[in-house]
Protein backbone atom coordinates (compact mmCIF):
# COMPACT_ATOMS: atom_id res chain seq x y z
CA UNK A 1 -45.67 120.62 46.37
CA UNK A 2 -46.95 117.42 48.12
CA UNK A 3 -47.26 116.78 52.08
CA UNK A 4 -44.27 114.73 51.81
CA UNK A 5 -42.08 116.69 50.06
CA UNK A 6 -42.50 119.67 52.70
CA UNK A 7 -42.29 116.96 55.56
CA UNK A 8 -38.80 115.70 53.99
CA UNK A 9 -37.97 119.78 53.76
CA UNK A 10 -38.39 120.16 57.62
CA UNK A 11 -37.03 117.27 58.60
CA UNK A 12 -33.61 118.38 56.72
CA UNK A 13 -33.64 121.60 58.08
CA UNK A 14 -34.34 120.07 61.64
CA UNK A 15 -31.22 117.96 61.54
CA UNK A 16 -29.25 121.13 60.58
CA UNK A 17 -30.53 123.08 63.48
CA UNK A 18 -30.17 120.24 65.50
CA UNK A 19 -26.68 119.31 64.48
CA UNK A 20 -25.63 123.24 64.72
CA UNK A 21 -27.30 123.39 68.62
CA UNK A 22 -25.71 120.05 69.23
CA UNK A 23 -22.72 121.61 68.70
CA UNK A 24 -22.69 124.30 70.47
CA UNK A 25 -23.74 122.13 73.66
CA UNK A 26 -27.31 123.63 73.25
CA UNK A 27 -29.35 120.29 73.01
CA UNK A 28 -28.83 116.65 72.74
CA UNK A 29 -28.49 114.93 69.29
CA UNK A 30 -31.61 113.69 69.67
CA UNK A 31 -33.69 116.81 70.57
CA UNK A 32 -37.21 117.77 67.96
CA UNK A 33 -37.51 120.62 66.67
CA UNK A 34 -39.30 122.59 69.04
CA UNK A 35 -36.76 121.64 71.89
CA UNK A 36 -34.19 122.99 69.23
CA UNK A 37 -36.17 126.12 68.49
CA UNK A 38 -36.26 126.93 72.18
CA UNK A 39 -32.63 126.09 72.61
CA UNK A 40 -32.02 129.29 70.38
CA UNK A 41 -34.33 131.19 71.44
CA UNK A 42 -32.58 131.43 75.22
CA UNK A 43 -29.09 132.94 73.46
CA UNK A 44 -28.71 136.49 74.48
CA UNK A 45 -27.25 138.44 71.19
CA UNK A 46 -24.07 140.20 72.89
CA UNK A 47 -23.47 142.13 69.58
CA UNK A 48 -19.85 144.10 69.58
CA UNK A 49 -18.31 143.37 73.02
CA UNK A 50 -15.35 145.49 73.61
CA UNK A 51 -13.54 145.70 76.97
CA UNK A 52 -10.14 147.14 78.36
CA UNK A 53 -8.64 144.83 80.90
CA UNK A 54 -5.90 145.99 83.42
CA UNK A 55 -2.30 144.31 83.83
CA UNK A 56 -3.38 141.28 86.16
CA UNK A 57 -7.42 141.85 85.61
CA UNK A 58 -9.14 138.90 83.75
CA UNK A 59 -12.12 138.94 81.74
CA UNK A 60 -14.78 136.91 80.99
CA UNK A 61 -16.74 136.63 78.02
CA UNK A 62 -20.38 137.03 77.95
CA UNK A 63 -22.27 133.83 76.89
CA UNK A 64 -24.22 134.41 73.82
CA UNK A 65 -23.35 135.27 70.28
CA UNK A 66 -21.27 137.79 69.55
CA UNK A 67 -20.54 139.57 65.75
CA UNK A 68 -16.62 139.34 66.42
CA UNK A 69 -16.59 143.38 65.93
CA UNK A 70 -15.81 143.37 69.20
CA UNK A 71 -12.13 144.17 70.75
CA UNK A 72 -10.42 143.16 74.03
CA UNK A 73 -7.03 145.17 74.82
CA UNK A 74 -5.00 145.25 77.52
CA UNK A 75 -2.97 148.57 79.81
CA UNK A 76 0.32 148.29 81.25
CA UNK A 77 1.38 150.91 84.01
CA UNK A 78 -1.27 153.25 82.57
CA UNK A 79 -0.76 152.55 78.76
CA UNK A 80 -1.70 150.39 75.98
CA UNK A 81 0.30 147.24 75.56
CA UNK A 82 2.55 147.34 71.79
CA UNK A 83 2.21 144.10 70.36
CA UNK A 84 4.30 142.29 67.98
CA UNK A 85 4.08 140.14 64.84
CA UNK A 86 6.46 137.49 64.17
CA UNK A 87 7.21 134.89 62.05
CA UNK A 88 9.88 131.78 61.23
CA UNK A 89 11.29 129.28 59.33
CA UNK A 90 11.50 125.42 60.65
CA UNK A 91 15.03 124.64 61.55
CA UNK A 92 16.14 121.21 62.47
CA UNK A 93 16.39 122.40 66.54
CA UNK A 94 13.65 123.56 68.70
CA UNK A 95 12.78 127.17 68.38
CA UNK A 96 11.76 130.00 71.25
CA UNK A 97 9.95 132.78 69.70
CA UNK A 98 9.96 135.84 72.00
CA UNK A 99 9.13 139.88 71.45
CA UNK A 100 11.86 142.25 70.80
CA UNK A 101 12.32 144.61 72.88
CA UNK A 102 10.20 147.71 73.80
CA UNK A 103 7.09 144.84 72.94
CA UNK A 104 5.21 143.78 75.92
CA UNK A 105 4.44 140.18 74.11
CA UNK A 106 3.47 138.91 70.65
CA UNK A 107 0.30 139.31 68.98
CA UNK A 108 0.69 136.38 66.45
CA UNK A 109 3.75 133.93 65.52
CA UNK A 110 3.84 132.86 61.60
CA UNK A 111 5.67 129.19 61.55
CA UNK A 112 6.28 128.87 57.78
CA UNK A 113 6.04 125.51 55.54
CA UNK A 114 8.38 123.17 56.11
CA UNK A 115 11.24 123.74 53.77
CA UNK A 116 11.76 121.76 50.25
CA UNK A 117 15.01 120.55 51.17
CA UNK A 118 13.29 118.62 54.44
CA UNK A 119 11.07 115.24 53.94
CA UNK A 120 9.18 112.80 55.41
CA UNK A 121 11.38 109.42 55.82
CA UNK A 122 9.60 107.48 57.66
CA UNK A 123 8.84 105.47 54.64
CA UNK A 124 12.48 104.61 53.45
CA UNK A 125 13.73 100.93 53.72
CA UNK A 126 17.37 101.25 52.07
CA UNK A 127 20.47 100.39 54.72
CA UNK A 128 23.46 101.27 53.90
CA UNK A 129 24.27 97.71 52.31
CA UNK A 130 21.71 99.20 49.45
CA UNK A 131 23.26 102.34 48.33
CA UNK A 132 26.53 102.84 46.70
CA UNK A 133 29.69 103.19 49.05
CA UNK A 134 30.62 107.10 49.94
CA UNK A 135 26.67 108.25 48.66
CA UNK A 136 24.98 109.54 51.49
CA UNK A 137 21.05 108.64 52.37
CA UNK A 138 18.59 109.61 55.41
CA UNK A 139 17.78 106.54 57.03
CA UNK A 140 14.03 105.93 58.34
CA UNK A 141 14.92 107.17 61.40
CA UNK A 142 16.73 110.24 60.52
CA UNK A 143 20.49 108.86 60.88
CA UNK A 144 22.90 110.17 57.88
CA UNK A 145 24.42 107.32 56.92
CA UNK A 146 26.89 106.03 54.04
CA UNK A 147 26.46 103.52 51.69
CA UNK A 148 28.84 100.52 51.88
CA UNK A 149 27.52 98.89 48.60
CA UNK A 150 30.89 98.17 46.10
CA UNK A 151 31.33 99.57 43.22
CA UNK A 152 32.69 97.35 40.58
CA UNK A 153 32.41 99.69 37.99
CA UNK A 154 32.88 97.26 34.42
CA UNK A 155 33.61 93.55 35.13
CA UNK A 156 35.44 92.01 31.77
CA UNK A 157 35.98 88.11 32.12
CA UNK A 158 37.05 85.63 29.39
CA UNK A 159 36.64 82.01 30.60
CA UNK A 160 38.81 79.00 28.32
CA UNK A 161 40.04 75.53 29.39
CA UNK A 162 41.68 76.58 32.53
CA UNK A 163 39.11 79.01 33.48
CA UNK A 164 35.57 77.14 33.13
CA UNK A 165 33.67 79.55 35.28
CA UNK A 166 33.75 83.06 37.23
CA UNK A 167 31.91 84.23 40.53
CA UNK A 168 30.22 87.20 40.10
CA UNK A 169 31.23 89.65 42.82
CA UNK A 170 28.93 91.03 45.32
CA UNK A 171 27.65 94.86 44.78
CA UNK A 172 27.43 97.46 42.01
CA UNK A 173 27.92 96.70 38.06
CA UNK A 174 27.79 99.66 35.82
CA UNK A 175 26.52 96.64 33.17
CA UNK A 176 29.14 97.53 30.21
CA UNK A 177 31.18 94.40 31.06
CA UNK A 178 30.81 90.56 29.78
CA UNK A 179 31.64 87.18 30.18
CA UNK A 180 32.52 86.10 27.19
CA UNK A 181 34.55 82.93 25.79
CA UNK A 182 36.87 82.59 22.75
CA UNK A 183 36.06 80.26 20.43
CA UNK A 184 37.89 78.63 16.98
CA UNK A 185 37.04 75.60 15.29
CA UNK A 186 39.57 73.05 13.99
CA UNK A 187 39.79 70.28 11.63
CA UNK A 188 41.37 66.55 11.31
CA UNK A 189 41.80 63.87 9.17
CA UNK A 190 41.49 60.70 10.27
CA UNK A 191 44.97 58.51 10.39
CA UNK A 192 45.83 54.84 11.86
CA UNK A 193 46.57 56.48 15.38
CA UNK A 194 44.13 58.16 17.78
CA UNK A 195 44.35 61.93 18.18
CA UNK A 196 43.56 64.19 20.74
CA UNK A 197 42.55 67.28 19.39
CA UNK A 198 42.99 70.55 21.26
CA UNK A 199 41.96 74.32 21.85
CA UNK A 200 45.01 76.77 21.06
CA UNK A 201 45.59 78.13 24.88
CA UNK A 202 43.20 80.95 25.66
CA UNK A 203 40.80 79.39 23.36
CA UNK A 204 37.80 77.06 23.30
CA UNK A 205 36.81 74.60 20.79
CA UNK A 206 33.49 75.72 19.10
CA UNK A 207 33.28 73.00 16.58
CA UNK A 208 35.54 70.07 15.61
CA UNK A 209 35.89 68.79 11.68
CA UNK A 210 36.56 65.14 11.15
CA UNK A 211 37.40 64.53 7.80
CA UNK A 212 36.50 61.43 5.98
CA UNK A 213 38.47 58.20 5.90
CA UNK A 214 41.03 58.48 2.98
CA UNK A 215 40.32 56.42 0.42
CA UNK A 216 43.01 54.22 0.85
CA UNK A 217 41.50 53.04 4.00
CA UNK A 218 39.06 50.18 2.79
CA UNK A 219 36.05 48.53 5.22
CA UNK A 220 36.92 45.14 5.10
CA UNK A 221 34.64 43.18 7.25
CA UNK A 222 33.00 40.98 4.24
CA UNK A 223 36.12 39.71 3.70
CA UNK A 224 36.22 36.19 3.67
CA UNK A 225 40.03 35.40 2.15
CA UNK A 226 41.47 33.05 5.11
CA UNK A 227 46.25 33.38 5.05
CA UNK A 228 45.65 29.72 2.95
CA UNK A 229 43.83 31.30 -0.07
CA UNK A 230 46.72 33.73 -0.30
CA UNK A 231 50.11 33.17 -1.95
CA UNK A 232 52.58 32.48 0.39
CA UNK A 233 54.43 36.21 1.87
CA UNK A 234 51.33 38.16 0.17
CA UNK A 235 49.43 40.04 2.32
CA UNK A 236 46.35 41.28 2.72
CA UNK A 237 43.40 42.71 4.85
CA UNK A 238 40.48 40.48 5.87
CA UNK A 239 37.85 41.16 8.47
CA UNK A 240 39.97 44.56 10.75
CA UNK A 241 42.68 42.01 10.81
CA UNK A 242 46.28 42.01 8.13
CA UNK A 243 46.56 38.20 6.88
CA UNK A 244 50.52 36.78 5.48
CA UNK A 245 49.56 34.33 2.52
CA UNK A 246 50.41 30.14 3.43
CA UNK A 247 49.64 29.23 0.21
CA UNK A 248 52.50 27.67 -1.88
CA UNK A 249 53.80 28.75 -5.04
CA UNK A 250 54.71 26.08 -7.29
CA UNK A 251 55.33 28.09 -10.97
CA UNK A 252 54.74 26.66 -14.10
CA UNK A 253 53.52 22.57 -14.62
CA UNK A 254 55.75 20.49 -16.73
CA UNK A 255 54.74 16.70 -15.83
CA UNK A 256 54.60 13.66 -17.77
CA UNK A 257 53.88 9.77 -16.86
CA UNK A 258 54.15 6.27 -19.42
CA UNK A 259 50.77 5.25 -18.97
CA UNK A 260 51.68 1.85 -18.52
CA UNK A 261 53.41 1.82 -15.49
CA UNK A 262 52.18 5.41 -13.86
CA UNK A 263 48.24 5.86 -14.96
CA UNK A 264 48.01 9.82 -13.27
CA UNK A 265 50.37 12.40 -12.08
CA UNK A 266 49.58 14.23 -8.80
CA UNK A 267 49.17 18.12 -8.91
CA UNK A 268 50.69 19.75 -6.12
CA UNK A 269 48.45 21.84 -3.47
CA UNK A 270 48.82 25.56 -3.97
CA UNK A 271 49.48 28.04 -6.88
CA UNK A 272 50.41 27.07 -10.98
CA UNK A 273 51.13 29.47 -13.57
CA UNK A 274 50.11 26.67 -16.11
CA UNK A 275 52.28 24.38 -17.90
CA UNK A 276 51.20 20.59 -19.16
CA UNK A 277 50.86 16.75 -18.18
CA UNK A 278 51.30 14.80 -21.11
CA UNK A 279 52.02 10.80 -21.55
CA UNK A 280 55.48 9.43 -22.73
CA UNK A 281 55.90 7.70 -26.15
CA UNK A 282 55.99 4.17 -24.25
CA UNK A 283 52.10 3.50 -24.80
CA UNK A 284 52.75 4.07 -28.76
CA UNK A 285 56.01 1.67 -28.77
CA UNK A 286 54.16 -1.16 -26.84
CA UNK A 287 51.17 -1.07 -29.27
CA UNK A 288 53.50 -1.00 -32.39
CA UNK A 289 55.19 -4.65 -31.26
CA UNK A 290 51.41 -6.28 -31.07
C-alpha cells in the first residue's frame, strides 16, 4: 500500500470523525484530527442510566453517552404511573387525543396514514365552468363545488337553402351528432327561355346537368344571307338575329321583243322559276320583202 493511499485512508476517516463530533457540538467543522480525537476522549460513558422521578421532581440527564438500556419512570401518590397507548385515524377536524380513564397520561399516540379517500389538491386548476353541470369536484382550495358546464348530450343539424349555417352551442357534446346537408343533383335541357333551376325544399343542389343544345338549335353567326337574298315572307336565321325575305318573286319568264323596234327585254330584279325570251317573227318578214 503506498504513502498516499494510507494518507487518503486517514483523511476519510478524519472527516467522518470530524463530521460525527461536529455534530454532536463536540468540535468545529474545521477541527484535525487530534483536536477530534481529544474531543472524544473527554465523553464520560454513562452506560444504563435508570432513575425514578417523583410527581413534580425533574431529572436531568447525565452528559455523555449512554447505551439506551437505561429507563426513567415516574410515581404518583406512592405508585407507578399506568401509561397508555393510543392511536387514530385523520379526520377532516382537529383531533384531542387524551388517556382513558384510570391512565395517568399516554405513553405514545399512533396518527395513522392519511386515508385513500383524502388527496392533495393543491394542484387542481378545473372551475366549475370545466366540469359537467351536477358532477361534483374539490376545488384547489378545498371548496366542493358543482360543475355548471352544459350538457348537450347529441347535437343533430341539417343545414339547406334557408338554413346556411349553425352556431355550435357552448359546453358538453357526447360527439355522436353531425352537421350534415342534403344533397340531390338535377338536370336541364336547354330551351329559348332562361331557367332558374332549384333545390327541392330541404335540399341542396350537389351538382347541376345542362344538357346539350337540341339539335334543332343551329349556331348561326357565319351567316351572311342579308332579308334581300331571301324570297319575299321566307324567313330565316342569320347572325343570332330571324331575317323576313324582301326579295321578289316573279314566277316563270315568258318575254318576247321584234328586234327591230325593241333590241332587249329587261329581266325583272328578284326570283324566276325559268321560262324564255325569244324574238317575234317580224325580223324574218322584213328580210323576206328585200
Amino acid at each position: 500500500m503506498s504513502i498516499q493511499n494510507e494518507i487518503t485512508r486517514i483523511q476519510t476517516a478524519r472527516n467522518t470523525l470530524r463530521a460525527k463530533a461536529a455534530e454532536l457540538g463536540l468540535v468545529q467543522s474545521t477541527a484535525k484530527l487530534d483536536e477530534v480525537a481529544a474531543a472524544f476522549e473527554e465523553v464520560e460513558n454513562q452506560g444504563a442510566v435508570s432513575a425514578t422521578v417523583q410527581e413534580g421532581d425533574t431529572y436531568t440527564i447525565p452528559k455523555g453517552y449512554h447505551n439506551g438500556s437505561g429507563t426513567v419512570s415516574g410515581v404518583a401518590g406512592g405508585g407507578n404511573y399506568t401509561l397508555q397507548s393510543k392511536s387514530t385515524t385523520p379526520t377532516k377536524k382537529q383531533q384531542s387525543i387524551t388517556p382513558d380513564g384510570g391512565y395517568y397520561g399516554l405513553s405514545d399516540v399512533t396518527v395513522a396514514a392519511i386515508p385513500d379517500i383524502y388527496q392533495d389538491v393543491s394542484s387542481v386548476t378545473a372551475a366549475a365552468g370545466d366540469v359537467l353541470a351536477n358532477k361534483i369536484i374539490v376545488t384547489a382550495g378545498g371548496a366542493v363545488t358543482p360543475g355548471t358546464m352544459p350538457n348537450n348530450g347529441t347535437v343533430t343539424k341539417t343545414l339547406d337553402t334557408s338554413t346556411t349555417g349553425y352556431t355550435i352551442p357552448a359546453g358538453y357534446h357526447s360527439g355522436s351528432g353531425s352537421v350534415k346537408l342534403v344533397t340531390e343533383e338535377k338536370s336541364v335541357t336547354p330551351t329559348k327561355s332562361s331557367q332558374m333551376v332549384t333545390p327541392t325544399t330541404g335540399k341542396v343542389l350537389a351538382k347541376v346537368t345542362v344538357g346539350a343544345i337540341p339539335t334543332e338549335y343551329i349556331t348561326t353567326g357565319d351567316a351572311t344571307a342579308v332579308a334581300a337574298n331571301l324570297l319575299l315572307g321566307k324567313t330565316a336565321y342569320a347572325d343570332g338575329a330571324k331575317i323576313t325575305g324582301t326579295m321578289p318573286d316573279n314566277g316563270a319568264m315568258d318575254e318576247s321583243f321584234d328586234g327591230l323596234t325593241a333590241t332587249s327585254c329587261k329581266v325583272p330584279a328578284g326570283y324566276t322559276s325559268g321560262g324564255t325570251v325569244r324574238l317575234t317573227s317580224d325580223i324574218e318578214d322584213a328580210l323576206s320583202t328585200i
